[in-house]
Protein backbone atom coordinates (compact mmCIF):
# COMPACT_ATOMS: atom_id res chain seq x y z
CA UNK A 1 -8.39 19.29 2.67
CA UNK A 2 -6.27 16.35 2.87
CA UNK A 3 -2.64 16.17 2.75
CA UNK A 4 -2.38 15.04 -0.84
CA UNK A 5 -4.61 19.05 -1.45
CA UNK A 6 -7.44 17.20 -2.19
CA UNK A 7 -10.73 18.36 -1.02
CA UNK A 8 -12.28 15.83 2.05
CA UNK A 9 -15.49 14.50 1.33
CA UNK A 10 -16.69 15.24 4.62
CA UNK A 11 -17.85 18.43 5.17
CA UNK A 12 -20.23 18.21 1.99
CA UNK A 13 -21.38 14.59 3.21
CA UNK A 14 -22.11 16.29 6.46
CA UNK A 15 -24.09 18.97 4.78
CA UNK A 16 -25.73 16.38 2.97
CA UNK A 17 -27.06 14.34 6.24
CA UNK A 18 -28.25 18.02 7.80
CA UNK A 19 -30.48 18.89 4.98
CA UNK A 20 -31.36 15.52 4.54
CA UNK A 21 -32.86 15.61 8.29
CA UNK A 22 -33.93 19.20 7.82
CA UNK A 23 -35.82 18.53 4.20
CA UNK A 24 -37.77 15.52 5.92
CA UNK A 25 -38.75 17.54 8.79
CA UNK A 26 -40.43 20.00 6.68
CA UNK A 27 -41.62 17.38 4.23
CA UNK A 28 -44.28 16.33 6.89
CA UNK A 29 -47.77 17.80 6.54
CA UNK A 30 -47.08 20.40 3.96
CA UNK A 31 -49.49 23.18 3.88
CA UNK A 32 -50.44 22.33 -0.18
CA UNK A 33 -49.27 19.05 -0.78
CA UNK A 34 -49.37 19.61 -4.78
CA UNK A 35 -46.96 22.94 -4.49
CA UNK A 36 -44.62 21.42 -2.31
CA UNK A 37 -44.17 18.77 -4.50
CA UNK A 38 -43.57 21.77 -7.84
CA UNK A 39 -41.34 23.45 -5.37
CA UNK A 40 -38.96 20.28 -4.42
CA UNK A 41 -38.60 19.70 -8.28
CA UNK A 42 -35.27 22.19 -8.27
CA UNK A 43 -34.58 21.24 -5.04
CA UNK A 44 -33.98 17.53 -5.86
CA UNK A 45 -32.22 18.39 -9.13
CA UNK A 46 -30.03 20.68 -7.39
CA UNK A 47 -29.27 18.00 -4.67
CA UNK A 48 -28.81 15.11 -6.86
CA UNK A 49 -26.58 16.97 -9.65
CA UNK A 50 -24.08 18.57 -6.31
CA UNK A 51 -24.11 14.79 -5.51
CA UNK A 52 -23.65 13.27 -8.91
CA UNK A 53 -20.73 15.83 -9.60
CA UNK A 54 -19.04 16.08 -6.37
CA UNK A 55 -16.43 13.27 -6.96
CA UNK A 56 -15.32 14.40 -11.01
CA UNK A 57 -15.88 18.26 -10.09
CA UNK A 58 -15.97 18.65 -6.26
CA UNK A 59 -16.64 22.70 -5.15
CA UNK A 60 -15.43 24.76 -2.47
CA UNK A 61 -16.74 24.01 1.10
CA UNK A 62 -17.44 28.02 0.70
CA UNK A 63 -19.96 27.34 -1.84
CA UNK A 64 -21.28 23.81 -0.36
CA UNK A 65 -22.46 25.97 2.57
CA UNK A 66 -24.19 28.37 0.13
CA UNK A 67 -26.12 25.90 -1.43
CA UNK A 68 -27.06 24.62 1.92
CA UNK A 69 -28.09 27.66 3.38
CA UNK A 70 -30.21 28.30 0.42
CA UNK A 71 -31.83 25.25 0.73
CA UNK A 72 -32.69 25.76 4.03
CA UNK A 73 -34.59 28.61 3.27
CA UNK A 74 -36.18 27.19 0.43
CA UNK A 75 -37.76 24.25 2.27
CA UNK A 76 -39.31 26.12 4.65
CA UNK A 77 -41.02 28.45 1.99
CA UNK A 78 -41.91 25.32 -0.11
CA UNK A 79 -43.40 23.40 3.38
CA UNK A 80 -46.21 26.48 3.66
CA UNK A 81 -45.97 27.78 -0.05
CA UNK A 82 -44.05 31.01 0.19
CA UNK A 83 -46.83 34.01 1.10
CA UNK A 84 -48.04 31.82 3.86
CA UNK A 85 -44.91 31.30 5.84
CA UNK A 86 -46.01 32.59 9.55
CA UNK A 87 -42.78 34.42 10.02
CA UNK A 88 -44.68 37.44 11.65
CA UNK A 89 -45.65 34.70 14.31
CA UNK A 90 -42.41 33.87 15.20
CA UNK A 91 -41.16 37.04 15.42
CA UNK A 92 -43.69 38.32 17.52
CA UNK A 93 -42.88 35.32 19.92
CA UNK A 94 -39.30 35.94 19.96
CA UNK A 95 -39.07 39.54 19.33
CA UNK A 96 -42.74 40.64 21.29
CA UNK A 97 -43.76 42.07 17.65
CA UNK A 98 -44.10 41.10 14.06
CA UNK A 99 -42.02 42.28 11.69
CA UNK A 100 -44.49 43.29 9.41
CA UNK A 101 -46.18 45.46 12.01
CA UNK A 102 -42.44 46.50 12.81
CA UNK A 103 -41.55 47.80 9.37
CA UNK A 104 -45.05 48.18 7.78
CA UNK A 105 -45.25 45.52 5.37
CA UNK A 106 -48.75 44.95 3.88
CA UNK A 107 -47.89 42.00 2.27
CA UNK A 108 -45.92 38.23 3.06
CA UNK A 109 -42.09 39.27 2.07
CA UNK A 110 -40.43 35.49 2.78
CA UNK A 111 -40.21 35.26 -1.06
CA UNK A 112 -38.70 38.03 -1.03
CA UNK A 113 -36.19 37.33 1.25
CA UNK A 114 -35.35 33.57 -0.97
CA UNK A 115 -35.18 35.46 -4.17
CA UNK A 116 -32.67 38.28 -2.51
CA UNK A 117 -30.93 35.28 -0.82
CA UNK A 118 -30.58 33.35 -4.58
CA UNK A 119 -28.66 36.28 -5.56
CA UNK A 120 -26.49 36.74 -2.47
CA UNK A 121 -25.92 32.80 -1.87
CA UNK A 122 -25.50 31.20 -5.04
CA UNK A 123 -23.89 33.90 -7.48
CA UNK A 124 -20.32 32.60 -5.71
CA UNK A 125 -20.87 29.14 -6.47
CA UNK A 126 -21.84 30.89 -10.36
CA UNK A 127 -18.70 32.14 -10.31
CA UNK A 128 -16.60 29.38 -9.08
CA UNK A 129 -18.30 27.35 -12.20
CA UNK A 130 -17.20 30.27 -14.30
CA UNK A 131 -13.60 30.53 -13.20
CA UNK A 132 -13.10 27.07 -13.31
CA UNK A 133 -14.96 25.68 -16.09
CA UNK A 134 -15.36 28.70 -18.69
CA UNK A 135 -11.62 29.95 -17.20
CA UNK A 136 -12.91 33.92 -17.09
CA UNK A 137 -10.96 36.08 -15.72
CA UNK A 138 -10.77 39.65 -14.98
CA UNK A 139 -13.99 41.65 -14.93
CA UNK A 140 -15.86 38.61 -16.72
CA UNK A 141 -15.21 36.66 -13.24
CA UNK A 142 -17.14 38.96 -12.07
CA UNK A 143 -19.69 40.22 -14.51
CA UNK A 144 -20.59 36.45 -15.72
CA UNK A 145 -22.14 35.64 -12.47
CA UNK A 146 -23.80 38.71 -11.93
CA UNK A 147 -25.50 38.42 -15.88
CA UNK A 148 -26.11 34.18 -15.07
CA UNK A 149 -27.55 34.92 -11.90
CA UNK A 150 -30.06 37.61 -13.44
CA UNK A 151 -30.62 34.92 -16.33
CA UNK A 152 -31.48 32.08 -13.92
CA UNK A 153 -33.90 34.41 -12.24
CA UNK A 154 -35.74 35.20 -15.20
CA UNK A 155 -35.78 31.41 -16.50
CA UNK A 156 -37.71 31.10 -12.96
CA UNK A 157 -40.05 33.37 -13.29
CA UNK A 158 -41.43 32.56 -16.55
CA UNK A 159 -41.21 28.58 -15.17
CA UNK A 160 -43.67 30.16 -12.21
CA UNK A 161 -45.99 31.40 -15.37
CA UNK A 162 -45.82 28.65 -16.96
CA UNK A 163 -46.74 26.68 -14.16
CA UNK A 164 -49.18 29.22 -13.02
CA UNK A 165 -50.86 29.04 -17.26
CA UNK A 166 -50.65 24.92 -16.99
CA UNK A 167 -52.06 24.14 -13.33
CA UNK A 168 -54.46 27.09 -12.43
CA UNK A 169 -56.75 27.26 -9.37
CA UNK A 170 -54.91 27.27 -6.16
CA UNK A 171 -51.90 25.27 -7.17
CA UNK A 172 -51.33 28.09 -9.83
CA UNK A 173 -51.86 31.00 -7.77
CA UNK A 174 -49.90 29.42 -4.70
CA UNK A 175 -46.34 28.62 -7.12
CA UNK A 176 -47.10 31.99 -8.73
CA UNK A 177 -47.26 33.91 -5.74
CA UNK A 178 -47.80 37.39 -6.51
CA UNK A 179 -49.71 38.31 -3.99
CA UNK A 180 -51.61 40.91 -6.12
CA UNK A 181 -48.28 43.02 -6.99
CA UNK A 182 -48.37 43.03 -10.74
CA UNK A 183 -44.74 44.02 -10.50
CA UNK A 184 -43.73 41.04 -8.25
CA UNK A 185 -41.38 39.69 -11.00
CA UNK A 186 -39.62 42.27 -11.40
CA UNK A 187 -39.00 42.87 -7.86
CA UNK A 188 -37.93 39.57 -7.53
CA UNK A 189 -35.33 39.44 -10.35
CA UNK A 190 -34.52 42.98 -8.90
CA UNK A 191 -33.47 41.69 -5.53
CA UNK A 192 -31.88 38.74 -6.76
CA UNK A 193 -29.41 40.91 -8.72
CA UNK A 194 -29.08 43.31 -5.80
CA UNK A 195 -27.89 39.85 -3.77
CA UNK A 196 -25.75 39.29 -6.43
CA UNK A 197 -23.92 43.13 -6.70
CA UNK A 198 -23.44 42.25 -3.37
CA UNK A 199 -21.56 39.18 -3.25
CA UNK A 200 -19.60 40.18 -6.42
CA UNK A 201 -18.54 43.09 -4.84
CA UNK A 202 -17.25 41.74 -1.67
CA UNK A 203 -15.22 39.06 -3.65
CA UNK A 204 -14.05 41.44 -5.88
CA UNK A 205 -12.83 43.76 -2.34
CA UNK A 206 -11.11 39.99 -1.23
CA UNK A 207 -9.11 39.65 -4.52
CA UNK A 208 -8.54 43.12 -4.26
CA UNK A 209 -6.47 42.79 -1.42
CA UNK A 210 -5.09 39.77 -1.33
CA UNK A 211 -4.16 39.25 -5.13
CA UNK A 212 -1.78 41.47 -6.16
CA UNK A 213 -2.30 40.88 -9.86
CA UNK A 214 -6.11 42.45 -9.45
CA UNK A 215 -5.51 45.57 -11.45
CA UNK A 216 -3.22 43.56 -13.89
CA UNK A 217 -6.18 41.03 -14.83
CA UNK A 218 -8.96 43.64 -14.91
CA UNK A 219 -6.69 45.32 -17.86
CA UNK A 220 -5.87 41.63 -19.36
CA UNK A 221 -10.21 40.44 -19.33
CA UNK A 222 -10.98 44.04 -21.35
CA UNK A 223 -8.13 43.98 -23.73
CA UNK A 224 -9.18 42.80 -27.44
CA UNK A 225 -8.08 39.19 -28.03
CA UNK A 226 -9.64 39.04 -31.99
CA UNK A 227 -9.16 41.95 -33.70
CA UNK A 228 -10.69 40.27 -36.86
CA UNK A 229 -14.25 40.41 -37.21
CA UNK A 230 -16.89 37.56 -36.49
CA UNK A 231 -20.21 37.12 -39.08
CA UNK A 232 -19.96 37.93 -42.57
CA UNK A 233 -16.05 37.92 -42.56
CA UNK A 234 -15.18 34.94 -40.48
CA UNK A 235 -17.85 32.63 -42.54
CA UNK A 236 -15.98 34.19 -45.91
CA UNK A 237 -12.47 33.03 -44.17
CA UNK A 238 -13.88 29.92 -43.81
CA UNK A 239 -15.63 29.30 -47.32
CA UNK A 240 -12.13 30.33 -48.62
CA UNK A 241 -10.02 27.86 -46.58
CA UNK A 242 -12.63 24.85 -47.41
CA UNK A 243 -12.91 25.94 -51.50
CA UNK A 244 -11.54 23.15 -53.71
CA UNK A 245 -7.49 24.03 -54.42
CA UNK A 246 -6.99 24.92 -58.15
């Protein structure tokens, strides 16, 4: 930060240069040209919305690194479409084994591993949004990030069948990426909220012990604010204030 509290644009600008170098490194010779390209489409959004924003709504370093790290993995997966990433290979050079051999995996798990890491990554950057934008507090700091995390990974997975209904053929099955599990959706969304329970819960352990007015705000987010009721009686308080005076 600089003296005046505000946050330097350098660390993100640096961040920005690394993936740029990292996303054209992968960018050469993709496996499937076609799903590459389908699989950069939320990659450039995402990139050029962080950029567009940082100046009127700059984030955390904390969640400029998340982002980043995400990123990372996602190129990779989108450079050899995600069940054909050879990470068995370069485990069994580092290692002396694959990992699938290791723990008996019959199937390609890297998109596994980017869906889990959606969750884990990018439910803290959620949140900041939420805290700073909707101003939630309490248990909705929490529970908001945890429910738009789940949402966003449901919103992807019917994009993938979408994409998977439009295109077809190879390009379809190579976004889509099941793999033959008919349950591979579900798994995914599962593991992205099970990243997400995760992060939540370690920021919630952080505020627990370093903000003293934890406890306090849980009670404040849960306590009613409206003790009218919504539908049928607020549109009748309305009709009445708006009804011609006699």
């Amino acid at each position: 930060m600089n003296d005046d509290g505000a946050v330097s644009a350098r660390y993100p600008r640096t961040l920005l240069i690394l993936f740029g170098i990292w996303w054209l490194a992968w960018a050469y010779k993709p496996i499937l040209f076609s799903d590459w390209v389908l699989e950069n489409v939320l990659t450039v959004l995402t990139v050029g919305t962080l950029a567009f924003t940082r100046r009127r709504f700059p984030l955390s370093n904390i969640s400029y690194t998340l982002f980043f790290v995400f990123l990372v993995i996602h190129t990779v997966g989108a450079h050899y479409s995600y069940s054909e990433v050879p990470y068995g290979q370069w485990s069994q050079a580092v290692l002396g084994t694959g990992i699938d051999e290791m723990f008996g995996f019959e199937r390609n798990h890297y998109d596994r591993l980017v869906h889990f890491s959606f969750g884990l990554l990018l439910s803290y950057p959620i949140r900041e949004y939420a805290l700073r934008i909707v101003a939630v507090r309490g248990f909705w700091g929490y529970w908001l990030p945890l429910d738009v995390t789940m949402s966003f990974s449901l919103a992807y997975e019917l994009i993938e069948w979408g994409a998977a209904v439009v295109f077809g053929g190879e390009l379809g099955q190579a976004f889509l990426g099941t793999q033959g599990d008919v349950w591979d959706a579900q798994k995914d969304m599962g593991l992205a909220t099970l990243g997400a329970v995760i992060t939540m819960s370690v920021v919630a352990a952080v505020n627990w012990r370093y903000n003293r007015r934890f406890g306090e705000e849980l009670l404040e987010s849960l306590a009613v604010k409206e003790r009218e009721p919504l539908g049928e009686v607020r549109v009748q308080k309305w009709r009445e204030e708006n009804s011609p005076k006699s």
